[in-house]
PDB file of N, CA and C in Angstrom:
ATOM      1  N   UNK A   1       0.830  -1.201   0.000  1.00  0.00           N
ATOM      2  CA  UNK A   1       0.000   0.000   0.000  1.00  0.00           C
ATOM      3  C   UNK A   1       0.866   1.253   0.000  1.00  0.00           C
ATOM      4  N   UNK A   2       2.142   1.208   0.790  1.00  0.00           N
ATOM      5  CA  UNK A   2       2.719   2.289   0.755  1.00  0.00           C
ATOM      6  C   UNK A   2       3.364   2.901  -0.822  1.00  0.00           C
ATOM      7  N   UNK A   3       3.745   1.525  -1.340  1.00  0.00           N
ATOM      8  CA  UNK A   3       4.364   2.581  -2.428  1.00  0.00           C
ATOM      9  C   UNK A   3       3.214   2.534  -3.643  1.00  0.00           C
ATOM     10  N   UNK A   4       1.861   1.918  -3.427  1.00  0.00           N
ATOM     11  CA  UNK A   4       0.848   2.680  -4.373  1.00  0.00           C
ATOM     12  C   UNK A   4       0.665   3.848  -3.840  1.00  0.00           C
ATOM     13  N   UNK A   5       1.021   4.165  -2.900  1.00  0.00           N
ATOM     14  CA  UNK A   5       0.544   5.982  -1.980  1.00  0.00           C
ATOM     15  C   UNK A   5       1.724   6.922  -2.830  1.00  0.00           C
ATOM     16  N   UNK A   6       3.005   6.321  -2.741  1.00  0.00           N
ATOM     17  CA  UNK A   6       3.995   7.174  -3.291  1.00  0.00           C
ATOM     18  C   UNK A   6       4.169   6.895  -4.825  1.00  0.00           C
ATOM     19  N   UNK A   7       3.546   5.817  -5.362  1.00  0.00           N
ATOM     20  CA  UNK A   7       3.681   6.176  -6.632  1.00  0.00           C
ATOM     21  C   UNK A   7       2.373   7.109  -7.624  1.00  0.00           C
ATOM     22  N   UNK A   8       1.430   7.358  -6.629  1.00  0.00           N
ATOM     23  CA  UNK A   8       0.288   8.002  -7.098  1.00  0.00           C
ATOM     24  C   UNK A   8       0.796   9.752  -6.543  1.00  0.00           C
ATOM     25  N   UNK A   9       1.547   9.752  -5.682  1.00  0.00           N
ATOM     26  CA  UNK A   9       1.992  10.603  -5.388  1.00  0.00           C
ATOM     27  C   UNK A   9       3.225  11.515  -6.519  1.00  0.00           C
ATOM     28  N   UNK A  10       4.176  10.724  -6.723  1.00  0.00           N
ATOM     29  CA  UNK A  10       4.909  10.771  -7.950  1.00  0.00           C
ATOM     30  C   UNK A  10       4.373  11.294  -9.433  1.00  0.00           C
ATOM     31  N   UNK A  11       2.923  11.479  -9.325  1.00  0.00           N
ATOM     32  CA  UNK A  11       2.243  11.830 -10.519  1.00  0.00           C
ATOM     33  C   UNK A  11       1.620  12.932 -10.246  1.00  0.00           C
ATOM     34  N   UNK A  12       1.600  13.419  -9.036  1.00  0.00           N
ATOM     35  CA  UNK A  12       0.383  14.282  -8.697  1.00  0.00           C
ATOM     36  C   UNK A  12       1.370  16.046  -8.646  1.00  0.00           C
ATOM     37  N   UNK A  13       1.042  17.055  -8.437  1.00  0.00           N
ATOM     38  CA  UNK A  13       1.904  17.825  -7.842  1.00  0.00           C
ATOM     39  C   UNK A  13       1.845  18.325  -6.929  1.00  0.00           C
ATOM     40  N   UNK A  14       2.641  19.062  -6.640  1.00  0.00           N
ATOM     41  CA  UNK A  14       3.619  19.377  -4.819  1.00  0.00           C
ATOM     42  C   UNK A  14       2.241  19.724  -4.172  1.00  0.00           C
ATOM     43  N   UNK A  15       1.251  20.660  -4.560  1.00  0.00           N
ATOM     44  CA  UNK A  15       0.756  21.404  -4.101  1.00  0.00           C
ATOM     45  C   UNK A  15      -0.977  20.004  -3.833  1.00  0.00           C
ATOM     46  N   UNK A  16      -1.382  19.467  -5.285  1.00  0.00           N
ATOM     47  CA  UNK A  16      -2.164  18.411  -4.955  1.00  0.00           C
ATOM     48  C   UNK A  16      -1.738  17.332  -3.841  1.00  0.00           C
ATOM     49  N   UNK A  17       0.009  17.282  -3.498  1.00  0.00           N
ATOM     50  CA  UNK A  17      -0.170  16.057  -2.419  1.00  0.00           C
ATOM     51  C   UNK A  17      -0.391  16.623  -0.865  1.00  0.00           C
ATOM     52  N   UNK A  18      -0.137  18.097  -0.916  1.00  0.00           N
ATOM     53  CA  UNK A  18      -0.278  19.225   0.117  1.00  0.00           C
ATOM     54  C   UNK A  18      -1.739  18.843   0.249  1.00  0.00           C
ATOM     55  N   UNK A  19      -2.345  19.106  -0.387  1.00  0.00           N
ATOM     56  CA  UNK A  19      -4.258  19.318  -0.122  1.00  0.00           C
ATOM     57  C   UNK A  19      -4.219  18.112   0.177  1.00  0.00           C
ATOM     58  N   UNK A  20      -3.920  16.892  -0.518  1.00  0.00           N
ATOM     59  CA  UNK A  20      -4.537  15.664  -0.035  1.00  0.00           C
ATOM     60  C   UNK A  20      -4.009  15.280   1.478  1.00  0.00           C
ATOM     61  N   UNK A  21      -2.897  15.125   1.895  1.00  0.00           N
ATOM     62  CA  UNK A  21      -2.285  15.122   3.395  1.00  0.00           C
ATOM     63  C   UNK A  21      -4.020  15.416   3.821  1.00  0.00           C
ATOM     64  N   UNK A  22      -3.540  17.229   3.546  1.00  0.00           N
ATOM     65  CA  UNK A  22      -4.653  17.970   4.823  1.00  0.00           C
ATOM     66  C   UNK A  22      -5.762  17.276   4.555  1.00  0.00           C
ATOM     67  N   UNK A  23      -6.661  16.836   3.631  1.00  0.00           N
ATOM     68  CA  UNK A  23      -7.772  16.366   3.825  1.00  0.00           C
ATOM     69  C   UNK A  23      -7.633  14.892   4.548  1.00  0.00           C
ATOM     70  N   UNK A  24      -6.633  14.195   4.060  1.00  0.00           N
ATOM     71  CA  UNK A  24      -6.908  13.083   4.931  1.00  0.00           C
ATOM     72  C   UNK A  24      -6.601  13.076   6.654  1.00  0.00           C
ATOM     73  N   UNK A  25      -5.921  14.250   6.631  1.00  0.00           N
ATOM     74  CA  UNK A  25      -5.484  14.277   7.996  1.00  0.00           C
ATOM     75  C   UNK A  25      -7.278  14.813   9.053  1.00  0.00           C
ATOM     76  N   UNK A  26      -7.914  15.643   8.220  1.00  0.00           N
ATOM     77  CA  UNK A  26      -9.036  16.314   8.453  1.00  0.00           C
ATOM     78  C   UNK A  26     -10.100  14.862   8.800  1.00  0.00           C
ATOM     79  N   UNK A  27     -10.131  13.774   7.648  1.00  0.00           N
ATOM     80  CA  UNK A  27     -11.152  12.776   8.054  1.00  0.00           C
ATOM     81  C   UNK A  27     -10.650  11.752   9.389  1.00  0.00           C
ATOM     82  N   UNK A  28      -8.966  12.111   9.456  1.00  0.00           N
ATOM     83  CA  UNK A  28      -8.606  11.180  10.310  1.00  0.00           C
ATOM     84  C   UNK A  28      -8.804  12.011  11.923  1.00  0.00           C
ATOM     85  N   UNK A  29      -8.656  12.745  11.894  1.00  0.00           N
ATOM     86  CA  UNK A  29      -9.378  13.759  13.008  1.00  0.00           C
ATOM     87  C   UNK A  29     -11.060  13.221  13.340  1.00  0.00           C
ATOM     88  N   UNK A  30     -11.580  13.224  12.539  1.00  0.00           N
ATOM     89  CA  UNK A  30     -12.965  12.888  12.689  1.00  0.00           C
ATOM     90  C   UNK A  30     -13.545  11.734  13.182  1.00  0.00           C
ATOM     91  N   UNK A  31     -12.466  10.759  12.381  1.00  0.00           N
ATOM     92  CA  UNK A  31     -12.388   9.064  13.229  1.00  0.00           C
ATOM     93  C   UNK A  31     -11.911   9.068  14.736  1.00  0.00           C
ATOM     94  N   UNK A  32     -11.295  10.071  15.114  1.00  0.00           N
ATOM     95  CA  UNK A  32     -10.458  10.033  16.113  1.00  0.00           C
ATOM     96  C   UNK A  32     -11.355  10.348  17.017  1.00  0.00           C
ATOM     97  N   UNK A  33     -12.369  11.259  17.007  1.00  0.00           N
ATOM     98  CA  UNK A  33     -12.527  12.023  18.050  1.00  0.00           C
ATOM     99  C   UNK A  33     -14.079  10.828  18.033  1.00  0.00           C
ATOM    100  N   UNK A  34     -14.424  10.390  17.338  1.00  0.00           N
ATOM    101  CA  UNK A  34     -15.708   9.411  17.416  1.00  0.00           C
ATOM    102  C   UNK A  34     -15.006   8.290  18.359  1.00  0.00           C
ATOM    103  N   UNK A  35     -14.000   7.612  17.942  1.00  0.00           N
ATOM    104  CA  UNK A  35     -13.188   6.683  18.575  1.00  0.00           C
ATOM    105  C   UNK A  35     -13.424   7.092  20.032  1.00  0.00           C
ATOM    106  N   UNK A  36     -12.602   7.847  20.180  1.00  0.00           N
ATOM    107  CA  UNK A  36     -12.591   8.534  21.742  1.00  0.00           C
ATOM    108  C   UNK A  36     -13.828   8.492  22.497  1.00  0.00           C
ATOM    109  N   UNK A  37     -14.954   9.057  22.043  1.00  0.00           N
ATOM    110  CA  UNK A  37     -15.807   9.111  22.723  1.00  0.00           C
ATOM    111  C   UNK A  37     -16.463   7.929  22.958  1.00  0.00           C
ATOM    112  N   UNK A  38     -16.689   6.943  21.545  1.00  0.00           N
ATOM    113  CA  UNK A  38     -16.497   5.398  21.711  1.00  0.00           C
ATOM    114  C   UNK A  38     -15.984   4.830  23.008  1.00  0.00           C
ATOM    115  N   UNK A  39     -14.600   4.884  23.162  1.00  0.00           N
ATOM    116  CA  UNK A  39     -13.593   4.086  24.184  1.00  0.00           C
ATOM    117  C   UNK A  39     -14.555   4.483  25.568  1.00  0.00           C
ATOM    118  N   UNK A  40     -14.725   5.562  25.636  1.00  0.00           N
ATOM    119  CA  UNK A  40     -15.386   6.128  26.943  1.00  0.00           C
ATOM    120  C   UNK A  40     -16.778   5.328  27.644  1.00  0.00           C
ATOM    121  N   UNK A  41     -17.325   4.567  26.029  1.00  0.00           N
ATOM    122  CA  UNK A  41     -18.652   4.091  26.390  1.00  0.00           C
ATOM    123  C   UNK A  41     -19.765   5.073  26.806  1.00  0.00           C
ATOM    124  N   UNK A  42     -19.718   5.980  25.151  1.00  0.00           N
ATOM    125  CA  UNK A  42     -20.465   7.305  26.367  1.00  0.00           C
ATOM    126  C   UNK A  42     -21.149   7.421  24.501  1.00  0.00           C
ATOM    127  N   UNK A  43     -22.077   7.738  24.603  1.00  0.00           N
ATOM    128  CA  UNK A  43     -23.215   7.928  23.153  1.00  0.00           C
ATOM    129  C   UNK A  43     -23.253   9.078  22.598  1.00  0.00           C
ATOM    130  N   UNK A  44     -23.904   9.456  21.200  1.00  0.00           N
ATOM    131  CA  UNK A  44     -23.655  10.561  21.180  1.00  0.00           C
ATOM    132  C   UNK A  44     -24.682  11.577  22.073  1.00  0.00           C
ATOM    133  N   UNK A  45     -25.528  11.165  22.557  1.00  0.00           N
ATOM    134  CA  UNK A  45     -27.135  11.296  23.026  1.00  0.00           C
ATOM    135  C   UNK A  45     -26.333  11.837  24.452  1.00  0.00           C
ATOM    136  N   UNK A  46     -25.818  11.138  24.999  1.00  0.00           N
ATOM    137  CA  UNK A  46     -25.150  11.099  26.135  1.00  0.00           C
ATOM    138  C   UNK A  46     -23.914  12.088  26.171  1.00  0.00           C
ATOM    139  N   UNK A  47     -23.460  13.234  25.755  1.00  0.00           N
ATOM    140  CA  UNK A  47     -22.663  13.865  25.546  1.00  0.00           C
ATOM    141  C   UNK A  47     -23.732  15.073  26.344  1.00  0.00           C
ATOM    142  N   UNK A  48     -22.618  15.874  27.417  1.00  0.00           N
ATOM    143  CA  UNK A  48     -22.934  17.120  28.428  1.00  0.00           C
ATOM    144  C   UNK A  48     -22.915  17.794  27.461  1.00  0.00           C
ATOM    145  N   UNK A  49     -23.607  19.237  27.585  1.00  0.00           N
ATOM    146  CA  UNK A  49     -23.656  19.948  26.717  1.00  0.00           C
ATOM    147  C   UNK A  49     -23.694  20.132  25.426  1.00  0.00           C
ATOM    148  N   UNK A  50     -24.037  19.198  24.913  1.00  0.00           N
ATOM    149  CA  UNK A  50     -24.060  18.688  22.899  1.00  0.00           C
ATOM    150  C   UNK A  50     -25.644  18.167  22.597  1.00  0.00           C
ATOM    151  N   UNK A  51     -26.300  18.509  21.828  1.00  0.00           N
ATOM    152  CA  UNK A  51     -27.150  18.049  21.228  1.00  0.00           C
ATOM    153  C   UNK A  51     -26.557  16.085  20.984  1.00  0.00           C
ATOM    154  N   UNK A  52     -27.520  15.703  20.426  1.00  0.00           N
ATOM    155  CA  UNK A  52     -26.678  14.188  19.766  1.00  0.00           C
ATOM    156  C   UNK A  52     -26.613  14.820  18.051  1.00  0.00           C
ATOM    157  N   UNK A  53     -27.767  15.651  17.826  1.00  0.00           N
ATOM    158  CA  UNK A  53     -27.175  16.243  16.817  1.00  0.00           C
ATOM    159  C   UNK A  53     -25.625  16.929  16.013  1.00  0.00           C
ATOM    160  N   UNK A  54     -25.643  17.777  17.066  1.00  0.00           N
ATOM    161  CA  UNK A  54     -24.726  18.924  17.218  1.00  0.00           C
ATOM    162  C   UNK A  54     -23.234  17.764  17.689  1.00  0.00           C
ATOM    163  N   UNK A  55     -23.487  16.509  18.594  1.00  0.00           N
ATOM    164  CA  UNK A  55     -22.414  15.640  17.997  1.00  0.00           C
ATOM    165  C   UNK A  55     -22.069  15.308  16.402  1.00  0.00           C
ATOM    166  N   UNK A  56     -22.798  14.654  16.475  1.00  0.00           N
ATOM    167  CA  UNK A  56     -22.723  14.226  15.021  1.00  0.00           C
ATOM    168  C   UNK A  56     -22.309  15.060  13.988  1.00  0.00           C
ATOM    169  N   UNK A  57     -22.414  16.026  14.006  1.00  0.00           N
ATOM    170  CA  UNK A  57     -21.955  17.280  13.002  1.00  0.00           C
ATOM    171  C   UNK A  57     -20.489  17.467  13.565  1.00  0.00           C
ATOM    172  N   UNK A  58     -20.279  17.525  14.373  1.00  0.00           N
ATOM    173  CA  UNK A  58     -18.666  17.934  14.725  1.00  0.00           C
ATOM    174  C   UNK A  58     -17.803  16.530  14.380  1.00  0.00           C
ATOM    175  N   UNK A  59     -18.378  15.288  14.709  1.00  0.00           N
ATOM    176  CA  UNK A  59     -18.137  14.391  14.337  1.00  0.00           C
ATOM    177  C   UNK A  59     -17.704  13.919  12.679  1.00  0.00           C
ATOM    178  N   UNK A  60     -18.427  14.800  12.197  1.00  0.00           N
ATOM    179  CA  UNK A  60     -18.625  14.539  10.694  1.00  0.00           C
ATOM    180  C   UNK A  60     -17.494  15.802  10.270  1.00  0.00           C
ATOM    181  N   UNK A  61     -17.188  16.790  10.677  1.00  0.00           N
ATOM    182  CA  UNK A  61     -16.790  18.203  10.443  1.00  0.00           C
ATOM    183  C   UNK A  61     -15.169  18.258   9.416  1.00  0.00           C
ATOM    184  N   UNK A  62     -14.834  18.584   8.727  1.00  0.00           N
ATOM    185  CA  UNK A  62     -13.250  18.934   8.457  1.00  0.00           C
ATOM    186  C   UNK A  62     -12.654  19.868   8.857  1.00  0.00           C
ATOM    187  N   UNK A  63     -13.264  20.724  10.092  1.00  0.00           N
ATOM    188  CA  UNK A  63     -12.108  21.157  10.573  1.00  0.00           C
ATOM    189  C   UNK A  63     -13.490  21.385  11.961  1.00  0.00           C
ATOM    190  N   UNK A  64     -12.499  22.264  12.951  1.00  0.00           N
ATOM    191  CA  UNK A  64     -12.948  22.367  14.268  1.00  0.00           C
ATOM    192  C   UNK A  64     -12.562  23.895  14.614  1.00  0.00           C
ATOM    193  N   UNK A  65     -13.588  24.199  15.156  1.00  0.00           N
ATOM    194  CA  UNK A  65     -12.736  25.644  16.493  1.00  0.00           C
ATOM    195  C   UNK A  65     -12.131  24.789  17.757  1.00  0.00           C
ATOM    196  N   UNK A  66     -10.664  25.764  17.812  1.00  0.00           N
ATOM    197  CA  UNK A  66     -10.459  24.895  19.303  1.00  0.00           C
ATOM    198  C   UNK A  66     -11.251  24.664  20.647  1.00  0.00           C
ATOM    199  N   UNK A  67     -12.438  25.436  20.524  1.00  0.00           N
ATOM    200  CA  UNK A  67     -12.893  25.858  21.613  1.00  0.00           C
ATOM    201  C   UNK A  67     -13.930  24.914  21.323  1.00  0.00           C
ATOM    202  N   UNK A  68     -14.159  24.563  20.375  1.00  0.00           N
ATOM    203  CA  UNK A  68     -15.638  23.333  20.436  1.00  0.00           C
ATOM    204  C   UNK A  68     -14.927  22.005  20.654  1.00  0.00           C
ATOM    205  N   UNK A  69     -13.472  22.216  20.373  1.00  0.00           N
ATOM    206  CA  UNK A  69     -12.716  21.038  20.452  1.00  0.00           C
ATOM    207  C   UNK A  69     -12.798  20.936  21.856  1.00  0.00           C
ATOM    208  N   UNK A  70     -11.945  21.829  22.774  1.00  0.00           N
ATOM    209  CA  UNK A  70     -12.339  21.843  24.329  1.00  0.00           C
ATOM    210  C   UNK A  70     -13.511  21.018  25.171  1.00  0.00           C
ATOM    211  N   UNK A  71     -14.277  21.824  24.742  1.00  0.00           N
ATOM    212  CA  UNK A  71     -16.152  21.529  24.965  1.00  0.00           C
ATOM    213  C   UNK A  71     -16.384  20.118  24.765  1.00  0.00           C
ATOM    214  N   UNK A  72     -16.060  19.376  23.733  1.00  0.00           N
ATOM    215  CA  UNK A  72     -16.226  18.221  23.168  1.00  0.00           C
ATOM    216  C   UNK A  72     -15.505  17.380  24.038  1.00  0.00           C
ATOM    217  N   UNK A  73     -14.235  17.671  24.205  1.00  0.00           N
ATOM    218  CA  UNK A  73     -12.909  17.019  25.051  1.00  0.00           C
ATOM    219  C   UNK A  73     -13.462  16.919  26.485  1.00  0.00           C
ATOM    220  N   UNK A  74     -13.776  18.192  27.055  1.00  0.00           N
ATOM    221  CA  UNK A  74     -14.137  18.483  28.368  1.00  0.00           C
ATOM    222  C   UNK A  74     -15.465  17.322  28.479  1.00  0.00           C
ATOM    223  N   UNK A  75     -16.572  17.343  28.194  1.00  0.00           N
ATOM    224  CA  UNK A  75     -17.816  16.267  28.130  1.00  0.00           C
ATOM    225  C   UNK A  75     -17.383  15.243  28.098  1.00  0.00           C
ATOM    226  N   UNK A  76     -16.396  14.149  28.313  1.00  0.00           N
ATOM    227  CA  UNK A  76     -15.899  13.006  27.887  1.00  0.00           C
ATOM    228  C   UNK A  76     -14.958  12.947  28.685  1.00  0.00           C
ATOM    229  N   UNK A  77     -14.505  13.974  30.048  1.00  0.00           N
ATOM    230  CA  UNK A  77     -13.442  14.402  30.982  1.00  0.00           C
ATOM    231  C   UNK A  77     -11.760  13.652  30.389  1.00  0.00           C
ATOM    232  N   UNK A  78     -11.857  14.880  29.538  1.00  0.00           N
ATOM    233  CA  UNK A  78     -10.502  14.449  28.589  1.00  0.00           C
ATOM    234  C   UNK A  78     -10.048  16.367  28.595  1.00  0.00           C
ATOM    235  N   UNK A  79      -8.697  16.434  28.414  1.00  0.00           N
ATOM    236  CA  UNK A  79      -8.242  18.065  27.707  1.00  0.00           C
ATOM    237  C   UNK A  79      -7.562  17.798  26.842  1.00  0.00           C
ATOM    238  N   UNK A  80      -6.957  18.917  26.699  1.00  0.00           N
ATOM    239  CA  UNK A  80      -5.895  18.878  25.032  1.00  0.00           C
ATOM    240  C   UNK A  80      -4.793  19.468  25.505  1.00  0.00           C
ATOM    241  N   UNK A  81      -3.640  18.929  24.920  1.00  0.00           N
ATOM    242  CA  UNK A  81      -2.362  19.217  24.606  1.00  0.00           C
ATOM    243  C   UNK A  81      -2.102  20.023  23.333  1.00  0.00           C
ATOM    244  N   UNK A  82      -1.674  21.388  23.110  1.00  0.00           N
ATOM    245  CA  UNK A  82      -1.602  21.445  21.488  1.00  0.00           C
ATOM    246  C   UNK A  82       0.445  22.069  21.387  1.00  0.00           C
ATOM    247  N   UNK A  83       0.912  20.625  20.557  1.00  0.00           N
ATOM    248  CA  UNK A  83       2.607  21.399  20.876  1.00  0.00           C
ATOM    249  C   UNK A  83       3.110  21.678  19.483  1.00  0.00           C
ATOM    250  N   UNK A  84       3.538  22.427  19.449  1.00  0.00           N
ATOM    251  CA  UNK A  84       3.881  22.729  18.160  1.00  0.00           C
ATOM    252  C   UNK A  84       5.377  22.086  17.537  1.00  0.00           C
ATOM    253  N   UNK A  85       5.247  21.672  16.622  1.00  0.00           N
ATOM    254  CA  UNK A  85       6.339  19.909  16.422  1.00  0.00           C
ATOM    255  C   UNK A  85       7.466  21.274  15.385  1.00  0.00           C
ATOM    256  N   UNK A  86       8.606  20.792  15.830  1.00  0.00           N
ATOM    257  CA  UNK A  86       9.711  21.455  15.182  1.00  0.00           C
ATOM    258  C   UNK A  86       9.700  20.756  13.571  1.00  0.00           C
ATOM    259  N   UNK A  87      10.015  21.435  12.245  1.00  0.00           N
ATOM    260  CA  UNK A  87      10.068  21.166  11.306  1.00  0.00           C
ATOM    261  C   UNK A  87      11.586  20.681  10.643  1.00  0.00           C
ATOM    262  N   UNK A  88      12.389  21.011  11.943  1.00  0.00           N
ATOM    263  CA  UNK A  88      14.078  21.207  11.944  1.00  0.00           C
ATOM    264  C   UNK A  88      14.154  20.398  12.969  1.00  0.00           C
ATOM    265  N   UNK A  89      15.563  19.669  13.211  1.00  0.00           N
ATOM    266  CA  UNK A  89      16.333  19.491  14.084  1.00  0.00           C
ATOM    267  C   UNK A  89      16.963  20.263  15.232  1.00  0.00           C
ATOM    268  N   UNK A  90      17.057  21.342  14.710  1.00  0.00           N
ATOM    269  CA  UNK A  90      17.212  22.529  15.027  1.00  0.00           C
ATOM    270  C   UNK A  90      16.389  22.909  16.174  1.00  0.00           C
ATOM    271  N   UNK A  91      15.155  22.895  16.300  1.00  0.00           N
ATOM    272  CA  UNK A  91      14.454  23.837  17.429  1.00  0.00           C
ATOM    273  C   UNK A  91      13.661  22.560  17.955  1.00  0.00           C
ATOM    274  N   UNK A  92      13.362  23.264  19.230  1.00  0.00           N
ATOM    275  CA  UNK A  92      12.638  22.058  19.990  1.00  0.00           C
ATOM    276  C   UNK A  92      11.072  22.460  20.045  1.00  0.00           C
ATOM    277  N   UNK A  93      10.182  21.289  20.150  1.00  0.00           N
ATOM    278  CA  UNK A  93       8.972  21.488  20.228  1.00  0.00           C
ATOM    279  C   UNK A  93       8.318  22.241  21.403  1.00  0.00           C
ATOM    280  N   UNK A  94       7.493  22.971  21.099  1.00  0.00           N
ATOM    281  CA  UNK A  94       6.416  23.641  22.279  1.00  0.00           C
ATOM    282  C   UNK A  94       5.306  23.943  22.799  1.00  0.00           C
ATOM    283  N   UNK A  95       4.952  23.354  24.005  1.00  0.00           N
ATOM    284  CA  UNK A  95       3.577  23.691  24.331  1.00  0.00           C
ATOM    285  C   UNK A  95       2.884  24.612  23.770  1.00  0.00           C
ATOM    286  N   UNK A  96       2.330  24.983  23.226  1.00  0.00           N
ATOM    287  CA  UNK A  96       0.861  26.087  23.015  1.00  0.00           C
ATOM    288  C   UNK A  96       0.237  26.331  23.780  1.00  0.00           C
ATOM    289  N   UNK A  97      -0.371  25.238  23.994  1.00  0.00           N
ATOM    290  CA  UNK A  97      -1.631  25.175  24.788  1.00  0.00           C
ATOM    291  C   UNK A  97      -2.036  23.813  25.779  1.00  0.00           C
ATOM    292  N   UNK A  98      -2.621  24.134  26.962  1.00  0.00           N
ATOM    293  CA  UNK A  98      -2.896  23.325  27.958  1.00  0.00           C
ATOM    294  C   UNK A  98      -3.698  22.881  28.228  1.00  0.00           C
ATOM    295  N   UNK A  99      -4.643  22.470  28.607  1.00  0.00           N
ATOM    296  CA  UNK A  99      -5.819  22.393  29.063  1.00  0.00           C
ATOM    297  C   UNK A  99      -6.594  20.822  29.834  1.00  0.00           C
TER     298      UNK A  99
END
């Protein structure tokens, strides 16, 4: 599988394998945060402060405000880490944000 990824990649350009990353990274966010709430054994119905609707839509979403991310995190008594990953060897990674 990997090198059908890089040889479809090899055809595409710089900027199409840029968008595709972000989108897949966007649906893999979405699996993630369903997962999570999954592991918890907790429904979407069953979510503090969320519609089961208003789950499901964030659930489904390609991107997020951090702050609904919070909200979402917080209902499921989870927080967030957000560190910002060095692109170099050079510099070291850093907290952002806590919560």
């Amino acid at each position: 599988m990997k090198n059908a990824v890089k040889m479809m990649e090899s055809q595409m350009s710089e900027d199409s394998v840029r968008r595709a990353r972000l989108k897949s990274e966007q649906e893999i966010l979405s699996i993630h945060l369903a997962q999570l709430r999954e592991e918890q054994n907790v429904k979407q119905s069953e979510m503090q402060n969320f519609t089961q609707t208003a789950v499901s839509k964030i659930e489904k979403r390609k991107d997020i405000k951090i702050s609904t991310l919070i909200d979402y995190l917080d209902s499921l008594g989870m927080g967030l880490e957000i560190v910002a990953l060095p692109k170099t060897a050079e510099t070291a990674e850093k907290v952002l944000l806590k919560i």
